[in-house]
PDB file of N, CA and C in Angstrom:
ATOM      1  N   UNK A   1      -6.306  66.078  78.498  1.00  0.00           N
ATOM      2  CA  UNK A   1      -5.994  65.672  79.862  1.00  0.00           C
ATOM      3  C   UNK A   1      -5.033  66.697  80.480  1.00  0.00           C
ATOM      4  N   UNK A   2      -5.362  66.731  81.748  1.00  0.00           N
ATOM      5  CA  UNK A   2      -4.270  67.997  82.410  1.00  0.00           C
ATOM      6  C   UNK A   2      -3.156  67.338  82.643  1.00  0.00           C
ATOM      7  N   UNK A   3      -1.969  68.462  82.267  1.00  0.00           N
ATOM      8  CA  UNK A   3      -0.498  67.200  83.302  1.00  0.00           C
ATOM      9  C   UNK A   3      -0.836  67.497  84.885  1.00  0.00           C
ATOM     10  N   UNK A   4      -0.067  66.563  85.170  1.00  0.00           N
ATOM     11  CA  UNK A   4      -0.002  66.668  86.781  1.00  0.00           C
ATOM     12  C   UNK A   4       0.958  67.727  87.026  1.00  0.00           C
ATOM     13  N   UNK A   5       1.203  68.261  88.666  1.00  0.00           N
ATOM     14  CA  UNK A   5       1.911  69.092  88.945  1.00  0.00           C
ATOM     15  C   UNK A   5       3.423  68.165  88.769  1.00  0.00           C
ATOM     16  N   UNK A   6       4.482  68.647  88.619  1.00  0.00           N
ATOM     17  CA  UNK A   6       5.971  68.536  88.424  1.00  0.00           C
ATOM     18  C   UNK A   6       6.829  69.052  89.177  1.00  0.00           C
ATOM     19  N   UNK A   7       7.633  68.721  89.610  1.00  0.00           N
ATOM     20  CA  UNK A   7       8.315  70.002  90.499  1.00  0.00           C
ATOM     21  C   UNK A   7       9.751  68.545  90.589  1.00  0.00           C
ATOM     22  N   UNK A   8      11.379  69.261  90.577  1.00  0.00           N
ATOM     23  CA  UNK A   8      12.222  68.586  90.623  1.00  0.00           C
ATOM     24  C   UNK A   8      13.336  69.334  91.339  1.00  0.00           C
ATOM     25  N   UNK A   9      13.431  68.957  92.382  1.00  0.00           N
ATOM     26  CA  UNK A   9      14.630  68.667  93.425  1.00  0.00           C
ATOM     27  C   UNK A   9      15.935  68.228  92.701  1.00  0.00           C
ATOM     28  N   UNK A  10      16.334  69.511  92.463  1.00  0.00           N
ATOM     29  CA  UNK A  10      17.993  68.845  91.365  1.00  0.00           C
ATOM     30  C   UNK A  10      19.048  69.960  92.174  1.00  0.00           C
ATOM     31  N   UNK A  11      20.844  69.209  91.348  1.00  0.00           N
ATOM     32  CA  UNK A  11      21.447  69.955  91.797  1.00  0.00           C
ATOM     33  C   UNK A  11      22.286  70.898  90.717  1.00  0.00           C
ATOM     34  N   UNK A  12      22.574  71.741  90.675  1.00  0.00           N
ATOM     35  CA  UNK A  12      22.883  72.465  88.975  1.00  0.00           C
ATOM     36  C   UNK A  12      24.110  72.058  88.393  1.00  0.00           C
ATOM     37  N   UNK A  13      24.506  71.158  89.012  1.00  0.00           N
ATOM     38  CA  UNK A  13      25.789  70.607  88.539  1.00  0.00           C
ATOM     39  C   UNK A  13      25.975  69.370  88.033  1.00  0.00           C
ATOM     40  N   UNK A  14      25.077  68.573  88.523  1.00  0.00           N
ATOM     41  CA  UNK A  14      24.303  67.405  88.168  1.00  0.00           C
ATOM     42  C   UNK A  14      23.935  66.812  86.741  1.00  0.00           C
ATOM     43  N   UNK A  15      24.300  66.152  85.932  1.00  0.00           N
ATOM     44  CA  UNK A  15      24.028  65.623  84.308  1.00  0.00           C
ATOM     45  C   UNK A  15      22.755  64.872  84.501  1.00  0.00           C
ATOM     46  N   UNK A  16      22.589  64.013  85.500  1.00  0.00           N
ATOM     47  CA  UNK A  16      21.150  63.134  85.386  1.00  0.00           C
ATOM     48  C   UNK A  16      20.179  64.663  85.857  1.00  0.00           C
ATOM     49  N   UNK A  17      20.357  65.224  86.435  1.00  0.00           N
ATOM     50  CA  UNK A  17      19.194  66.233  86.652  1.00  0.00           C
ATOM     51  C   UNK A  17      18.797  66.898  85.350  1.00  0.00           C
ATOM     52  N   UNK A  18      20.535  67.644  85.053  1.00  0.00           N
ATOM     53  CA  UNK A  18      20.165  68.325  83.373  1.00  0.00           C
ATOM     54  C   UNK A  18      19.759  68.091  82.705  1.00  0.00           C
ATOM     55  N   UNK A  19      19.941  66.374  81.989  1.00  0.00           N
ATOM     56  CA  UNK A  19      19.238  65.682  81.546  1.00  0.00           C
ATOM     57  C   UNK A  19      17.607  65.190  81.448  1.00  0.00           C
ATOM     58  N   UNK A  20      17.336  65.626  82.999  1.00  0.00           N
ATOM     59  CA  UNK A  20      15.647  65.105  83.255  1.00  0.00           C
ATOM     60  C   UNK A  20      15.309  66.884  82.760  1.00  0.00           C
ATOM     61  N   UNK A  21      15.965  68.056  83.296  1.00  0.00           N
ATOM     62  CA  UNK A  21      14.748  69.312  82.762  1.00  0.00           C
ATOM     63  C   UNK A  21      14.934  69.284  81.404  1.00  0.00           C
ATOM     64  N   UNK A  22      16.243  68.638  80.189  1.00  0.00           N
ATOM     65  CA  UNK A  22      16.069  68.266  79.243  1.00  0.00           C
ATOM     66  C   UNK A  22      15.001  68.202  78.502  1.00  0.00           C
ATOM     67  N   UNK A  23      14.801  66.857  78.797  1.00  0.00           N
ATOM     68  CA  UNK A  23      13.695  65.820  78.763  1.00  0.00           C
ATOM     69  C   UNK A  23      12.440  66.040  79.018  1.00  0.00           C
ATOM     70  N   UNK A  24      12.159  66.821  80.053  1.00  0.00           N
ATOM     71  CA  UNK A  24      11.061  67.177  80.112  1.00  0.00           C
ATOM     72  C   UNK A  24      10.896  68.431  79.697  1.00  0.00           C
ATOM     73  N   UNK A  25      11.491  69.175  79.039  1.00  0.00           N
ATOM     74  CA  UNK A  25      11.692  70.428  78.101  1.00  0.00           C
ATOM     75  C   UNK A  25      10.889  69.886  76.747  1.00  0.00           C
ATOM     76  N   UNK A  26      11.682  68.711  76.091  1.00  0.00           N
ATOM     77  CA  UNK A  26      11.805  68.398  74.689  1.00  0.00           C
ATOM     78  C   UNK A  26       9.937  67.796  74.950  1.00  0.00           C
ATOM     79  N   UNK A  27       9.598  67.522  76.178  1.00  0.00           N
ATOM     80  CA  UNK A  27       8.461  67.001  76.351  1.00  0.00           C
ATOM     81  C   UNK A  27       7.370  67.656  76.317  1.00  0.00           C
ATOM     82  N   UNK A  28       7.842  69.554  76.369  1.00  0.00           N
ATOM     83  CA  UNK A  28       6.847  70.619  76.593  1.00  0.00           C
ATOM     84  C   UNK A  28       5.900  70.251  77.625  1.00  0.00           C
ATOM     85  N   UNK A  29       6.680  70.112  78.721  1.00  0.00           N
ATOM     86  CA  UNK A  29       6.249  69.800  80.021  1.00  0.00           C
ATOM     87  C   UNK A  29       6.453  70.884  80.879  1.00  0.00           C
ATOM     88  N   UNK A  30       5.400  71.596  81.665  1.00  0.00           N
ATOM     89  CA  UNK A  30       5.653  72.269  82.687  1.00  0.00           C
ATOM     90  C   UNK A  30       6.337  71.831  83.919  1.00  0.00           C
ATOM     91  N   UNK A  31       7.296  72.652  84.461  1.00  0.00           N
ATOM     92  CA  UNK A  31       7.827  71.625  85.525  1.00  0.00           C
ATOM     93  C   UNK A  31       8.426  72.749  86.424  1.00  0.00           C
ATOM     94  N   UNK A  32       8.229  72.813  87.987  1.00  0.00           N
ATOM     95  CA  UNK A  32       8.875  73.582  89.086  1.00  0.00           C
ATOM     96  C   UNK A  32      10.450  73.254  89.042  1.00  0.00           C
ATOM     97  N   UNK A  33      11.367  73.469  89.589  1.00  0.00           N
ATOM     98  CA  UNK A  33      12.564  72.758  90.100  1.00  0.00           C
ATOM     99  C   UNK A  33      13.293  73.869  91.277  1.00  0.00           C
ATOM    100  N   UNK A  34      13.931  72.723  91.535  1.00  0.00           N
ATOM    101  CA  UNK A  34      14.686  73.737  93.374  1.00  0.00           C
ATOM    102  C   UNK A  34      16.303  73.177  92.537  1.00  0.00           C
ATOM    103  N   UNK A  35      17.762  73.817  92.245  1.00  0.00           N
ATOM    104  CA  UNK A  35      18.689  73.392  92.837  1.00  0.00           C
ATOM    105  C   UNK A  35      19.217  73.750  93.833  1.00  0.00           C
ATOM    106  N   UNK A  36      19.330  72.893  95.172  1.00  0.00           N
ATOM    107  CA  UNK A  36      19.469  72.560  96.549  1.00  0.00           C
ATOM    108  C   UNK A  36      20.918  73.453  96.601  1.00  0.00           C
ATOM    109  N   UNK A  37      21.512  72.991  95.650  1.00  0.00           N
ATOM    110  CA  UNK A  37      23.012  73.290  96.188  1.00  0.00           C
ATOM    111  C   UNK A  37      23.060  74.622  95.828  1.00  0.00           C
ATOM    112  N   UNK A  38      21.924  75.905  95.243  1.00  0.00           N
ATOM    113  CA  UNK A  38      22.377  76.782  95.229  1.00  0.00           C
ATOM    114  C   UNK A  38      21.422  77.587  96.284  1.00  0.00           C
ATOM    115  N   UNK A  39      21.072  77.006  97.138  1.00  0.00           N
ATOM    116  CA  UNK A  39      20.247  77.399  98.609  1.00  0.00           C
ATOM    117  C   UNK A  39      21.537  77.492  99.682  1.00  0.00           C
ATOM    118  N   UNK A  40      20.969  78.264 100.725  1.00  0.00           N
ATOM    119  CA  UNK A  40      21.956  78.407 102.001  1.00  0.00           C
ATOM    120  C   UNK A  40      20.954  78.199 102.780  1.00  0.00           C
ATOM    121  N   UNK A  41      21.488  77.852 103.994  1.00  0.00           N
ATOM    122  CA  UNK A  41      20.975  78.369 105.591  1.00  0.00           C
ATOM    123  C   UNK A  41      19.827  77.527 105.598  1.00  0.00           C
ATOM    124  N   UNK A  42      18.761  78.329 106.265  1.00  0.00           N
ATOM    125  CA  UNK A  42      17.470  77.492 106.527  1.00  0.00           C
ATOM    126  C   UNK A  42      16.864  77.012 105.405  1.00  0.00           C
ATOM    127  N   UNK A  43      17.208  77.992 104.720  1.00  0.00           N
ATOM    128  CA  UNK A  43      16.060  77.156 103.620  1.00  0.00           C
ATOM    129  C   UNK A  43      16.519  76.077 102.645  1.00  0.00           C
ATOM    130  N   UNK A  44      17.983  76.111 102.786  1.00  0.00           N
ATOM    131  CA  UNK A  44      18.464  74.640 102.216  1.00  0.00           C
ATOM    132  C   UNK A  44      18.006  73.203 103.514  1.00  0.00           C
ATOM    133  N   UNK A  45      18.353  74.063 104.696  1.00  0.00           N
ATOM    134  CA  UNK A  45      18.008  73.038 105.682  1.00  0.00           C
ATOM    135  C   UNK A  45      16.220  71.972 105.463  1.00  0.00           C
ATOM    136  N   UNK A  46      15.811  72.990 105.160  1.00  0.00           N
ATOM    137  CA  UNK A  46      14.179  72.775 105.041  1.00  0.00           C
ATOM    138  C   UNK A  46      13.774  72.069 103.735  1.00  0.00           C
ATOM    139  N   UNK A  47      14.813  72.072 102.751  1.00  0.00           N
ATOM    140  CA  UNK A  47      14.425  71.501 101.520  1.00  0.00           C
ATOM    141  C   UNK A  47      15.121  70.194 101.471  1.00  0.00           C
ATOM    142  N   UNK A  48      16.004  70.239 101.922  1.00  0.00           N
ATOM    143  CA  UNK A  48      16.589  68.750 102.142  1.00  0.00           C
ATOM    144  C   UNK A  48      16.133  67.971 103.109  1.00  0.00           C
ATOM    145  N   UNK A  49      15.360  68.624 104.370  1.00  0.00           N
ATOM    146  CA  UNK A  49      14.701  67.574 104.834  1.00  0.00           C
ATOM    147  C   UNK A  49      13.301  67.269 104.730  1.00  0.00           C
ATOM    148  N   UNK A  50      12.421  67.929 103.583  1.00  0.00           N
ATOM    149  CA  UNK A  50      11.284  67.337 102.791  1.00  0.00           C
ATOM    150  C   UNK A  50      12.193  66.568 101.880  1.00  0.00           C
ATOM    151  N   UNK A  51      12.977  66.559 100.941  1.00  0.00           N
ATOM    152  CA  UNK A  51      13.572  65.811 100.232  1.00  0.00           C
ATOM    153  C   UNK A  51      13.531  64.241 100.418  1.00  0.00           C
ATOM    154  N   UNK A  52      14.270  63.930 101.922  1.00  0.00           N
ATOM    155  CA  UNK A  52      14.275  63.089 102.908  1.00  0.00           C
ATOM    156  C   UNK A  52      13.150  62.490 103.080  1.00  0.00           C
ATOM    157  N   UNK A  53      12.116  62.619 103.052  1.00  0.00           N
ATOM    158  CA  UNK A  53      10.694  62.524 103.445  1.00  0.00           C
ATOM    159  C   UNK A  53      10.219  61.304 102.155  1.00  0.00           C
ATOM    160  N   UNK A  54      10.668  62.079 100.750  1.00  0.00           N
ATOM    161  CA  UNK A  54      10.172  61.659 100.154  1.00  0.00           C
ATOM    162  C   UNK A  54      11.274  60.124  99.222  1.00  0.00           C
ATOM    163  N   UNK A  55      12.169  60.722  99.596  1.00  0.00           N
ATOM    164  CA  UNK A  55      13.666  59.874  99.247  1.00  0.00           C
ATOM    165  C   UNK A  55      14.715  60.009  99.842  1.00  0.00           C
ATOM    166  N   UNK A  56      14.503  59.149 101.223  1.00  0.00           N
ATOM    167  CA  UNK A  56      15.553  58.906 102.463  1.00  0.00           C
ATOM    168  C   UNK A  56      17.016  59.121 102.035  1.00  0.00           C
ATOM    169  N   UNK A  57      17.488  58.201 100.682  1.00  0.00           N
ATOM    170  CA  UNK A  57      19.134  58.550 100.125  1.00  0.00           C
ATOM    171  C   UNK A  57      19.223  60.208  99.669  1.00  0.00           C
ATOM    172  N   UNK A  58      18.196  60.809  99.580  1.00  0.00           N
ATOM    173  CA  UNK A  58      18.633  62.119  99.593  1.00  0.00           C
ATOM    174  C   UNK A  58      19.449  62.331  98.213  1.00  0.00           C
ATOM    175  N   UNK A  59      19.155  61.481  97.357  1.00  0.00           N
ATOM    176  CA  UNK A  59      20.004  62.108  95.722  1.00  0.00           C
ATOM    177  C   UNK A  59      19.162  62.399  94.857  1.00  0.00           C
ATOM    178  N   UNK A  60      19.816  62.736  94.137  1.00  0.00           N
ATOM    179  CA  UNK A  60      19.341  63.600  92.678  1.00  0.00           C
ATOM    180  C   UNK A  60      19.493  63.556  91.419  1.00  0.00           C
ATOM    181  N   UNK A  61      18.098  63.224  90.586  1.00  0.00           N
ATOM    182  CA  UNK A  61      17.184  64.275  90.973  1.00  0.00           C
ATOM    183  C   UNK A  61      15.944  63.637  91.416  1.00  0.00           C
ATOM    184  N   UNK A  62      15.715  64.088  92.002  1.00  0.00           N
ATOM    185  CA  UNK A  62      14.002  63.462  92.911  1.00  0.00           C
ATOM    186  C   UNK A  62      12.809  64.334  92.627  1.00  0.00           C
ATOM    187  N   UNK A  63      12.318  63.741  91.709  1.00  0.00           N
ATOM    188  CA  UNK A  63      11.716  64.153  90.723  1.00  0.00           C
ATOM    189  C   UNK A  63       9.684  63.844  91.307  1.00  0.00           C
ATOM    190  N   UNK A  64       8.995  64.690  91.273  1.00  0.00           N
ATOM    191  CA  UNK A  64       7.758  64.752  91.998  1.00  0.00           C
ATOM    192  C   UNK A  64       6.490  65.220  90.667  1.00  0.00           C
ATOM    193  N   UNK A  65       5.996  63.478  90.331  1.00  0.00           N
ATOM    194  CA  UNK A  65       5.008  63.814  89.103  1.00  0.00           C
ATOM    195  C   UNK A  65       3.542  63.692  89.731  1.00  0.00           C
ATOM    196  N   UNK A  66       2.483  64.372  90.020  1.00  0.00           N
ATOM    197  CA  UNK A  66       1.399  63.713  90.308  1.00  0.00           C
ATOM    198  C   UNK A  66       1.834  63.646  92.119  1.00  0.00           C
ATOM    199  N   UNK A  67       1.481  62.381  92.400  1.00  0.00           N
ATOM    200  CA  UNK A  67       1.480  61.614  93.408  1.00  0.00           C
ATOM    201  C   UNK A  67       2.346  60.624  93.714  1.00  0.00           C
ATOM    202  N   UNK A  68       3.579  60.760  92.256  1.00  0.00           N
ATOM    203  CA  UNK A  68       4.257  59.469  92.862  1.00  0.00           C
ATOM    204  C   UNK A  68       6.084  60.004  92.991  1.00  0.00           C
ATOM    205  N   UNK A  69       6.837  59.650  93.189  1.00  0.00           N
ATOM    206  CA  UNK A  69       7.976  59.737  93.733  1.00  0.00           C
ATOM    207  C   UNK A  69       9.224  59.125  92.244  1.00  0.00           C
ATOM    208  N   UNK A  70       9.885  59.824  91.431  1.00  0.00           N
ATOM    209  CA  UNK A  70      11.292  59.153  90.880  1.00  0.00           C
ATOM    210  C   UNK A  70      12.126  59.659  91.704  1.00  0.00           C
ATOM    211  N   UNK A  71      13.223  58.800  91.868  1.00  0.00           N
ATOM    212  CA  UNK A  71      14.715  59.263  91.795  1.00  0.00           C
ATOM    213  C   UNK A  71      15.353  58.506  90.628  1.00  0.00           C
ATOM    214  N   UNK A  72      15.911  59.754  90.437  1.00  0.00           N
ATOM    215  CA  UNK A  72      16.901  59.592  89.338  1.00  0.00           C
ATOM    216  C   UNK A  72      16.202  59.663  87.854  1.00  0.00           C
ATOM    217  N   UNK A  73      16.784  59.906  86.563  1.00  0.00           N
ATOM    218  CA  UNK A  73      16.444  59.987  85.499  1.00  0.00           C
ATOM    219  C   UNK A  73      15.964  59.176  84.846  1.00  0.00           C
ATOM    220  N   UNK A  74      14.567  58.459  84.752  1.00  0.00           N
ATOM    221  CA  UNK A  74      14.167  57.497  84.420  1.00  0.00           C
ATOM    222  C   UNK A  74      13.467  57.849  83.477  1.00  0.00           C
ATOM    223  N   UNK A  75      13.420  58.036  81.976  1.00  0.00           N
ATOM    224  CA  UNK A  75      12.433  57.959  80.808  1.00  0.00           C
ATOM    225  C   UNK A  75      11.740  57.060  80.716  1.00  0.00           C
ATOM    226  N   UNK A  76      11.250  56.291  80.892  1.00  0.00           N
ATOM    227  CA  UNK A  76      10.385  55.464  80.723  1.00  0.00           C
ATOM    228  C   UNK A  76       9.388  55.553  81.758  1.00  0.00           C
ATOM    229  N   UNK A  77      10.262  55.978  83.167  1.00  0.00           N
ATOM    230  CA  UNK A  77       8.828  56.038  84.456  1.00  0.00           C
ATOM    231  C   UNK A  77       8.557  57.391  84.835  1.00  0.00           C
ATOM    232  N   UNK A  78       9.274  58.571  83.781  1.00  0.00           N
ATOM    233  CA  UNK A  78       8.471  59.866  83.839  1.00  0.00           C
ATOM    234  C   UNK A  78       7.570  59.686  82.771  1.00  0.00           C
ATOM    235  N   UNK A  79       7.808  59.184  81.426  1.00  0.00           N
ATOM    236  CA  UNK A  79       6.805  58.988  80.795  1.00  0.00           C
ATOM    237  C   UNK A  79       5.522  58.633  81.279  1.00  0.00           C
ATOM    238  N   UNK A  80       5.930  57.607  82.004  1.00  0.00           N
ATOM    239  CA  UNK A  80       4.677  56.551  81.968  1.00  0.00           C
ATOM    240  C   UNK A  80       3.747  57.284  83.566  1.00  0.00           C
ATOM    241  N   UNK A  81       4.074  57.984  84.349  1.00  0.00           N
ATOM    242  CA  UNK A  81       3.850  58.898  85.418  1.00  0.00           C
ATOM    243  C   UNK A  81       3.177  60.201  84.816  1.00  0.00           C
ATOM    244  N   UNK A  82       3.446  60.885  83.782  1.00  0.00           N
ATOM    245  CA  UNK A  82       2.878  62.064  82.430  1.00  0.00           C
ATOM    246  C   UNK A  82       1.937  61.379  81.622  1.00  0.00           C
ATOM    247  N   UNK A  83       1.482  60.417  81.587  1.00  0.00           N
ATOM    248  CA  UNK A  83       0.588  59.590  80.614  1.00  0.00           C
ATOM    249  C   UNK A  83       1.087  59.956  79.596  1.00  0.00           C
ATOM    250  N   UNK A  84       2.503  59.854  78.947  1.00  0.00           N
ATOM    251  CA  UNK A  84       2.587  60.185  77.655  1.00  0.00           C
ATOM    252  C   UNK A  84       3.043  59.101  77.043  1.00  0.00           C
TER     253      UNK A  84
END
């Protein structure tokens, strides 16, 4: 089975974020990630407000498996989002 695309909106300072590329490391999971807070100018402007889009509170990490939406470090609903 293919994984889905991954991609995680974190901030590098962040323990629940570190924790999720962790996790999805130990998972041998491919995975994109942005940290926001080490963006300037427009293009932080532009990533925080897709962020928004997808998770209005705007925290982290907002995590993008497939088609569906986490916030925050949830093992059990990245698992279960990875079919693993």
């Amino acid at each position: 089975m293919e994984q889905p695309y991954v991609k995680i909106f974190s901030l590098s300072t962040c323990s629940h974020c570190k924790a999720t590329k962790k996790f999805l490391g130990d998972c041998v999971v491919k995975y994109d990630f942005v940290d926001v807070d080490q963006l300037q100018g427009e293009e932080r402007s532009a990533i925080l407000k897709d962020i928004k889009k997808l998770n209005p509170k705007c925290s982290f990490p907002t995590i993008i498996i497939g088609e569906e939406i986490i916030v925050g470090y949830k093992e059990d609903k990245i698992k279960e989002a990875l079919g693993l």
